[in-house]
PDB file of N, CA and C in Angstrom:
ATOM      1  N   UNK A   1      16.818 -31.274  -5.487  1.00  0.00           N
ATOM      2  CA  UNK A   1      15.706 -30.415  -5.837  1.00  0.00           C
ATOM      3  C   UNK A   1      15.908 -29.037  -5.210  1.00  0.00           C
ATOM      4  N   UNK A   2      16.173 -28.451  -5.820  1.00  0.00           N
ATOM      5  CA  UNK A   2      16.073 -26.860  -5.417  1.00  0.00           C
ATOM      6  C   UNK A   2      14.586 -26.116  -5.226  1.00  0.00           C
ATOM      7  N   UNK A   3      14.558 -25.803  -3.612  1.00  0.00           N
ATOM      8  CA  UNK A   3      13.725 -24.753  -3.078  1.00  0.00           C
ATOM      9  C   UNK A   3      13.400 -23.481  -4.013  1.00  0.00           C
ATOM     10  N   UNK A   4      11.947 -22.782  -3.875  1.00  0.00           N
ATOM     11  CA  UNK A   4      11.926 -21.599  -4.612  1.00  0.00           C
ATOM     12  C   UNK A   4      12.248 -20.249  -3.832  1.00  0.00           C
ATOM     13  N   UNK A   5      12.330 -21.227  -2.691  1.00  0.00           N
ATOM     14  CA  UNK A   5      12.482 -19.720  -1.296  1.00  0.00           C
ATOM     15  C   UNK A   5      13.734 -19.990  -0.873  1.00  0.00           C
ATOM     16  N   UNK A   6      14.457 -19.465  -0.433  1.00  0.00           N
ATOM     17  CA  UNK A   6      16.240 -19.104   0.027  1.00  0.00           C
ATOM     18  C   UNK A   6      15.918 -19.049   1.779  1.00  0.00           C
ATOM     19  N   UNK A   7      16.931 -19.381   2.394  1.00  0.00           N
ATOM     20  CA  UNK A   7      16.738 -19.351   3.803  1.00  0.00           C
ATOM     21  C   UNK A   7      16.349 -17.910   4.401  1.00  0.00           C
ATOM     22  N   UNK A   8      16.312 -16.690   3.866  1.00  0.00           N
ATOM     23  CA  UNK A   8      16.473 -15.263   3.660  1.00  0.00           C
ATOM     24  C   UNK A   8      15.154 -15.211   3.577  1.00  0.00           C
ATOM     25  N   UNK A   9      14.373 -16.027   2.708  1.00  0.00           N
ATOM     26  CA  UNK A   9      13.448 -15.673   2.119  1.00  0.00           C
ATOM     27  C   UNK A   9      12.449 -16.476   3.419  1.00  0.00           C
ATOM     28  N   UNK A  10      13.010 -17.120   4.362  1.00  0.00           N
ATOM     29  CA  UNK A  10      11.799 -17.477   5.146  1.00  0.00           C
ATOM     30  C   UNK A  10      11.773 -16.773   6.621  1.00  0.00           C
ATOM     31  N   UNK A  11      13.585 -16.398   6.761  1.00  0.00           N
ATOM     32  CA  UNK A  11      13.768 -15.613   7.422  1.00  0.00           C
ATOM     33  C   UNK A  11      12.948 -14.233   7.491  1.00  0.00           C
ATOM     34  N   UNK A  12      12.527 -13.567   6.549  1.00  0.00           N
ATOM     35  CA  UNK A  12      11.599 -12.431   6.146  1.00  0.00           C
ATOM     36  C   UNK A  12      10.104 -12.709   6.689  1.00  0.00           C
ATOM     37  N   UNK A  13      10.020 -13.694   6.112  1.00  0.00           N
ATOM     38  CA  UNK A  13       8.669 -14.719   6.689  1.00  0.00           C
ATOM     39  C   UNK A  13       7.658 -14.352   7.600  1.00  0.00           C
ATOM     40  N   UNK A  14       9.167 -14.944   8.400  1.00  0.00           N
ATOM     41  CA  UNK A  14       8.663 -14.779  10.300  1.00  0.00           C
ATOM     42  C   UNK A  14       9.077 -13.832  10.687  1.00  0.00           C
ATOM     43  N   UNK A  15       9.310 -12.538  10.040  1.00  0.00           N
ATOM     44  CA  UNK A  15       9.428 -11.763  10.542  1.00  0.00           C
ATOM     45  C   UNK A  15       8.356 -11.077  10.445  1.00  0.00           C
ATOM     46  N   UNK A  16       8.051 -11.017   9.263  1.00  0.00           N
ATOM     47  CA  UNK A  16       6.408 -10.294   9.191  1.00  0.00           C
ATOM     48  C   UNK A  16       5.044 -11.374   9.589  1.00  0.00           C
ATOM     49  N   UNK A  17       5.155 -12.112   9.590  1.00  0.00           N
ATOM     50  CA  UNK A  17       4.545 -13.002  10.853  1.00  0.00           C
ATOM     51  C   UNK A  17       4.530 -12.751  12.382  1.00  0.00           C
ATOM     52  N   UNK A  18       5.606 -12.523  12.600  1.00  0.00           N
ATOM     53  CA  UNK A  18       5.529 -11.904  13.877  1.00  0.00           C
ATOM     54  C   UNK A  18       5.322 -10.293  14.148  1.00  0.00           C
ATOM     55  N   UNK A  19       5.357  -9.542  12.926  1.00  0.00           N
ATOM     56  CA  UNK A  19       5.040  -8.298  13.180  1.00  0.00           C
ATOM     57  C   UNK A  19       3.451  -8.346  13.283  1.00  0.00           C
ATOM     58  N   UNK A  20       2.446  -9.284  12.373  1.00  0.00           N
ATOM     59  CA  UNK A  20       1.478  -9.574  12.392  1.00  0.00           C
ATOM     60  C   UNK A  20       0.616  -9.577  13.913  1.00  0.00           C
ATOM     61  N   UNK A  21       1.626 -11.124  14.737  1.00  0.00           N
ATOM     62  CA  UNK A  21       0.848 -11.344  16.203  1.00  0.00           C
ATOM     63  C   UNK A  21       1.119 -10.383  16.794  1.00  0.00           C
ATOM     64  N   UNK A  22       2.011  -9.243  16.987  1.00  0.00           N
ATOM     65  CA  UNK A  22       2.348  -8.178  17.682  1.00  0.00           C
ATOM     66  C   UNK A  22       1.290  -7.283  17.246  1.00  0.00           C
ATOM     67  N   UNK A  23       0.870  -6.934  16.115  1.00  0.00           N
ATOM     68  CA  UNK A  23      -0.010  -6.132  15.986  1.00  0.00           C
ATOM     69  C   UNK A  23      -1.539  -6.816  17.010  1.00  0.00           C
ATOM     70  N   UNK A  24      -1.807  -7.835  16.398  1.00  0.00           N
ATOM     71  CA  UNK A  24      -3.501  -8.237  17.283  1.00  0.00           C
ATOM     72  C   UNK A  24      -3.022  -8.313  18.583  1.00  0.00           C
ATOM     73  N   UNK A  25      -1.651  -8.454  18.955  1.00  0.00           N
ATOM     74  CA  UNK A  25      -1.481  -8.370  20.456  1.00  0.00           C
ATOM     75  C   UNK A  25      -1.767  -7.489  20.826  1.00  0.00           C
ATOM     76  N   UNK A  26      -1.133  -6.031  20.609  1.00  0.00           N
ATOM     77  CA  UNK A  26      -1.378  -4.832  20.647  1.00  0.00           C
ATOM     78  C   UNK A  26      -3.039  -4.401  20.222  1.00  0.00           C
ATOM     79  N   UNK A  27      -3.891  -4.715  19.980  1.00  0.00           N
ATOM     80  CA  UNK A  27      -5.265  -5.083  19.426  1.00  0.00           C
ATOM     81  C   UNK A  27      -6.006  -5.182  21.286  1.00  0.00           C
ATOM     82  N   UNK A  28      -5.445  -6.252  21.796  1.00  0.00           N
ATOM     83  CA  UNK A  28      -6.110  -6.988  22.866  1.00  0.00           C
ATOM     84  C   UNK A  28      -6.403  -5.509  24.140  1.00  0.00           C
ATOM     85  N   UNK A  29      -7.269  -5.539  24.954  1.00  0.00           N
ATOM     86  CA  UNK A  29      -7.265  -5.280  25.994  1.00  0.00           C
ATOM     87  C   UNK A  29      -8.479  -4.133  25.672  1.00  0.00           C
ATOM     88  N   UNK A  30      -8.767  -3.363  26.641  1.00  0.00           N
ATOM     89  CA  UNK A  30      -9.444  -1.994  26.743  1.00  0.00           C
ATOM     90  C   UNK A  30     -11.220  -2.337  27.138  1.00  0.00           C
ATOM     91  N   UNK A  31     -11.429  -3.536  27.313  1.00  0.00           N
ATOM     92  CA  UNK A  31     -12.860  -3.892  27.699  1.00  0.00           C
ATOM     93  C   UNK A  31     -13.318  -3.096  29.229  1.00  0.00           C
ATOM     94  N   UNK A  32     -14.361  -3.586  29.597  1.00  0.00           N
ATOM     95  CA  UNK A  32     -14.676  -3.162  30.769  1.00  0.00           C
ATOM     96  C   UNK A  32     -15.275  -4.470  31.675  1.00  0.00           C
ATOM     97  N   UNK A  33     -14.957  -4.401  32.638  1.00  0.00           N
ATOM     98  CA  UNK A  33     -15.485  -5.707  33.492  1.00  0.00           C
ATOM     99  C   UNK A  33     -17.015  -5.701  33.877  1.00  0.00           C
ATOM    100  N   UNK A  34     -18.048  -4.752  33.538  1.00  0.00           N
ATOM    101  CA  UNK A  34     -18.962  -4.025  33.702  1.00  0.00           C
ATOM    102  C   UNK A  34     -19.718  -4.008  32.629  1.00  0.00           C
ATOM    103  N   UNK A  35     -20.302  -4.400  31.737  1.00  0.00           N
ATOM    104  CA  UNK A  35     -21.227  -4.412  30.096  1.00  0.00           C
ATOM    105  C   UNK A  35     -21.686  -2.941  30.300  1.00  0.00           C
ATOM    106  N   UNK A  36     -22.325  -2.501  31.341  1.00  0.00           N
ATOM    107  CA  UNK A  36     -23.077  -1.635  31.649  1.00  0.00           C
ATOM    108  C   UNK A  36     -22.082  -0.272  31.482  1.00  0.00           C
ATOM    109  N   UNK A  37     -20.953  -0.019  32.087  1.00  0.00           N
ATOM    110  CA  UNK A  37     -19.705   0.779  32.391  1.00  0.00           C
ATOM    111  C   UNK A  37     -19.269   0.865  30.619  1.00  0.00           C
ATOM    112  N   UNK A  38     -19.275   2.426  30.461  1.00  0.00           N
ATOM    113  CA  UNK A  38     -18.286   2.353  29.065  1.00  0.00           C
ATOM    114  C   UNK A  38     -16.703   2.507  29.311  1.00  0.00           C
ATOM    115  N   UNK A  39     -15.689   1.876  28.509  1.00  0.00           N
ATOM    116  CA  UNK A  39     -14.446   2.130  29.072  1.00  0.00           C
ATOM    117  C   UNK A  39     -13.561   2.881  28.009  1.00  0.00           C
ATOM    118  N   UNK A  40     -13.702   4.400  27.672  1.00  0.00           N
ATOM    119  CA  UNK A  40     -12.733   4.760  26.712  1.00  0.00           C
ATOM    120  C   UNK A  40     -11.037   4.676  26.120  1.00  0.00           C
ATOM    121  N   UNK A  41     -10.989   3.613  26.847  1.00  0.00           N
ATOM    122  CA  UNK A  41      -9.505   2.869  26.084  1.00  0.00           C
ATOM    123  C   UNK A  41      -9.551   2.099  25.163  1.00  0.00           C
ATOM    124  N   UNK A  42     -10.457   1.647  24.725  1.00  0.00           N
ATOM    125  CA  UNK A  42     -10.760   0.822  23.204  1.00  0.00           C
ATOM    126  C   UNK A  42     -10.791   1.993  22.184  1.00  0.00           C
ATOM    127  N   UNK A  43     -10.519   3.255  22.587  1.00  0.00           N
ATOM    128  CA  UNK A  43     -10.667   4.032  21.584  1.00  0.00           C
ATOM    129  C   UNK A  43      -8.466   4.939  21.539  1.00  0.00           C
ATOM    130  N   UNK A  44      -8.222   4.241  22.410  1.00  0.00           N
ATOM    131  CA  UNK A  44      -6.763   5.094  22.186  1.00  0.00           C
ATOM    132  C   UNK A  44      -5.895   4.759  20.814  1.00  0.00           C
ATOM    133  N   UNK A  45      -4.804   5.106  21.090  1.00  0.00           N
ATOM    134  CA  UNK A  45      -4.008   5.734  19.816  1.00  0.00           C
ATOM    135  C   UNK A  45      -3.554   3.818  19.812  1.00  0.00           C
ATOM    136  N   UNK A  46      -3.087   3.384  20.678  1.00  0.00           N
ATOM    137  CA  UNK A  46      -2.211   2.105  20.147  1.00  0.00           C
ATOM    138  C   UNK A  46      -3.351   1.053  19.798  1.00  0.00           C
ATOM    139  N   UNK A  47      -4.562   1.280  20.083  1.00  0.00           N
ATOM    140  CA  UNK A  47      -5.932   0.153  19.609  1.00  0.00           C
ATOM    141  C   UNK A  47      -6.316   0.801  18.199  1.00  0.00           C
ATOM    142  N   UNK A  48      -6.400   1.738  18.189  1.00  0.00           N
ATOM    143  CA  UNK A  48      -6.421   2.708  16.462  1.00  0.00           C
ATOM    144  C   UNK A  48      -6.139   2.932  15.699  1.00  0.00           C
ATOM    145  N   UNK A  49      -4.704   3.685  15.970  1.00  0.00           N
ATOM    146  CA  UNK A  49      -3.486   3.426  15.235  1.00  0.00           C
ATOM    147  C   UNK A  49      -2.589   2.337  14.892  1.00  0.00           C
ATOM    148  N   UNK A  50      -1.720   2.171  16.561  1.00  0.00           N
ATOM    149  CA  UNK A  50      -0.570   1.536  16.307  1.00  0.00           C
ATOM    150  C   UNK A  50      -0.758   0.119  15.351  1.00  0.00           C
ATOM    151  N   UNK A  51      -1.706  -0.410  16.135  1.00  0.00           N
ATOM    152  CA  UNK A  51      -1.573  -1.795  16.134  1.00  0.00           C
ATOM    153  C   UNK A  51      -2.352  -2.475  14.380  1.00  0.00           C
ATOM    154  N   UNK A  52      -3.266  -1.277  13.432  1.00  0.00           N
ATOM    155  CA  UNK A  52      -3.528  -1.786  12.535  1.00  0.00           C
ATOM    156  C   UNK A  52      -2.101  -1.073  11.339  1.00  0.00           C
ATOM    157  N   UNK A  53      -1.088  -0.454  11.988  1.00  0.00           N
ATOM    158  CA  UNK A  53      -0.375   0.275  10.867  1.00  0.00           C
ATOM    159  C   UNK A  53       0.910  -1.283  11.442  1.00  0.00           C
ATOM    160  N   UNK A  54       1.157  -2.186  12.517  1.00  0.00           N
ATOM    161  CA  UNK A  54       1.805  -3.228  12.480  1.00  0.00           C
ATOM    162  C   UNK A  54       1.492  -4.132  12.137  1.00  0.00           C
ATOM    163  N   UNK A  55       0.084  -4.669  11.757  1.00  0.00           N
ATOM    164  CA  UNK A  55      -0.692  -5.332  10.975  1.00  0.00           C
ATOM    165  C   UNK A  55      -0.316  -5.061   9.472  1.00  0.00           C
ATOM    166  N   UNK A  56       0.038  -4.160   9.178  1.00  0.00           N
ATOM    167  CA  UNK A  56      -0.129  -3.839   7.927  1.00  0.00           C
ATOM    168  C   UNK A  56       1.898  -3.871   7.405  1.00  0.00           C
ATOM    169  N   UNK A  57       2.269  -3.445   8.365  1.00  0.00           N
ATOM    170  CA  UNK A  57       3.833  -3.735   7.772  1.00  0.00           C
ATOM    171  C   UNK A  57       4.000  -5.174   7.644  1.00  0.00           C
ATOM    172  N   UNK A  58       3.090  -6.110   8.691  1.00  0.00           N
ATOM    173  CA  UNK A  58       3.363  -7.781   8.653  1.00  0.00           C
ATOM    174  C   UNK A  58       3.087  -8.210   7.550  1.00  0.00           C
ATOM    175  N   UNK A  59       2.015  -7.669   7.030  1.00  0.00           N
ATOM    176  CA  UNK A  59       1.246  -8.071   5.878  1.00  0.00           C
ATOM    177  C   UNK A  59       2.407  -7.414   4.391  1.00  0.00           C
ATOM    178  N   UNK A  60       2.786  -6.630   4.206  1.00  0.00           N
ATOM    179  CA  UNK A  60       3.866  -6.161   3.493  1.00  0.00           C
ATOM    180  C   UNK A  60       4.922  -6.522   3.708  1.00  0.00           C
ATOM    181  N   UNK A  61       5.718  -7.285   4.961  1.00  0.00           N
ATOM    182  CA  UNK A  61       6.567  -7.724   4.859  1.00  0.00           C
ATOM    183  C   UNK A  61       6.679  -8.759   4.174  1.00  0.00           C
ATOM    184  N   UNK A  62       5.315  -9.796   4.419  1.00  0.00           N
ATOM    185  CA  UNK A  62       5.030 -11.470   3.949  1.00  0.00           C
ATOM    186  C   UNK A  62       5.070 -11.022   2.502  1.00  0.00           C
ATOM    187  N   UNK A  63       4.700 -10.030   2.002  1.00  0.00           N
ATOM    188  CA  UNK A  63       4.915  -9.699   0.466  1.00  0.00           C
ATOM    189  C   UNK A  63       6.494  -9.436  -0.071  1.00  0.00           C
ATOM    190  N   UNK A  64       6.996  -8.407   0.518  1.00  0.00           N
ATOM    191  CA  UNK A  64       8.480  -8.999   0.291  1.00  0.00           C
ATOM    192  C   UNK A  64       8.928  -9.870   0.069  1.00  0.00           C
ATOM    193  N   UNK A  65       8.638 -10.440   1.229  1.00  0.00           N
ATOM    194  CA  UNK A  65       9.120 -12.273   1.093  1.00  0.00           C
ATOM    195  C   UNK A  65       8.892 -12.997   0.052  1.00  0.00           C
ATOM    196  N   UNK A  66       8.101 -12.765  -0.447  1.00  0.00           N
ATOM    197  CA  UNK A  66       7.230 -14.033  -1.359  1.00  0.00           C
ATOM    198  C   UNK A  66       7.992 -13.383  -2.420  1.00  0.00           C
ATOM    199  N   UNK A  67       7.883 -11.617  -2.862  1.00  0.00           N
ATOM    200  CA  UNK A  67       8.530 -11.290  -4.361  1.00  0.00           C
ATOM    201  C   UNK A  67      10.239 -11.524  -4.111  1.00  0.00           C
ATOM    202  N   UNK A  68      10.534 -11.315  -3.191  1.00  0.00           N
ATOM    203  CA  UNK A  68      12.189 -11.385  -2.964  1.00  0.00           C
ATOM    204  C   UNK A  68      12.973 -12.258  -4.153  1.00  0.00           C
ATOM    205  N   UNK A  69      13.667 -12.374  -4.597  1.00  0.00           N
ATOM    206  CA  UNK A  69      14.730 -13.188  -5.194  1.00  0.00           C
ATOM    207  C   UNK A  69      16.247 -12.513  -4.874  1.00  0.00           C
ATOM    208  N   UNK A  70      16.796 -13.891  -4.708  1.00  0.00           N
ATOM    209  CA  UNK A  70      18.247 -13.597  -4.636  1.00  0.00           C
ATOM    210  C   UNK A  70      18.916 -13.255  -5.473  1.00  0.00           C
ATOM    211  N   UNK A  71      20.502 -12.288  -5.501  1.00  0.00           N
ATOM    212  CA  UNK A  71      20.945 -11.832  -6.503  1.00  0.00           C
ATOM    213  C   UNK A  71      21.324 -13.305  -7.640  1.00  0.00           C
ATOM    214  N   UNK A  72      22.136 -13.301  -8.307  1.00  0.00           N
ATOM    215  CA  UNK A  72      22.920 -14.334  -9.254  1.00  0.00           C
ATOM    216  C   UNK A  72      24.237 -14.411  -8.878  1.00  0.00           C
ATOM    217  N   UNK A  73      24.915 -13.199  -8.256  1.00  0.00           N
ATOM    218  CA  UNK A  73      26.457 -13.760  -7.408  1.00  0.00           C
ATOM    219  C   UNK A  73      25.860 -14.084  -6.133  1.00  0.00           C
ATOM    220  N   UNK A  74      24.760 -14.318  -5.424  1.00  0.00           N
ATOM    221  CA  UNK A  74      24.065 -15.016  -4.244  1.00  0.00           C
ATOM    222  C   UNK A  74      24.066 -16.382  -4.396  1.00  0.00           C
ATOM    223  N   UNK A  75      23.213 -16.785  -5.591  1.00  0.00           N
ATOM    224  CA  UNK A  75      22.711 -17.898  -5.934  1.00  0.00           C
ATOM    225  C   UNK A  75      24.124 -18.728  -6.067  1.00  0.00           C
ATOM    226  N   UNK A  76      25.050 -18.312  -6.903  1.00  0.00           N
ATOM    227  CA  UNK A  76      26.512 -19.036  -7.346  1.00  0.00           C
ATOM    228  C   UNK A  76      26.651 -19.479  -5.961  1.00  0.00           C
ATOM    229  N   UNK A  77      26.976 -18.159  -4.861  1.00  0.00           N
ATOM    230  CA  UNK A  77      28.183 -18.599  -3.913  1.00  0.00           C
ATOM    231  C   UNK A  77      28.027 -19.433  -2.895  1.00  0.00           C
ATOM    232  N   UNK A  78      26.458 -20.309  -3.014  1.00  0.00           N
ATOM    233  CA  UNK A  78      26.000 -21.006  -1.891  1.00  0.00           C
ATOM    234  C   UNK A  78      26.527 -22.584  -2.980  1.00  0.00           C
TER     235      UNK A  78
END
């Protein structure tokens, strides 16, 4: 029975899977130990920026993946 995904194709996978947890990783931190205390690091560039534009390549990578197909001299030479 032949797979519809190629080892390539899962390899891609986890890659944008893991660009994914890196992004909400990058997400985490900037609270204050204090409710009362405001802490302006929930507002910097890598909680703002970075981390929803690596969210978003994960999410486009997993799309790659899924449209990907292998060439036809690929498919032969395995």
């Amino acid at each position: 029975m032949k797979s519809t995904f190629s080892k390539k194709n899962y390899t891609i996978l986890l890659a944008g899977l893991a660009l994914i947890a890196l992004g909400y990783v990058l997400m985490i931190g900037g609270g204050s130990e204090d409710p009362e205390v405001f802490n302006p690091a929930i507002f910097d560039f890598r909680r703002i920026s970075l981390a929803p534009m690596t969210c978003l390549a994960g999410f486009v990578t997993i799309l790659f993946a899924i449209m990907w197909r292998p060439k036809i001299n690929e498919e032969k030479s395995k």
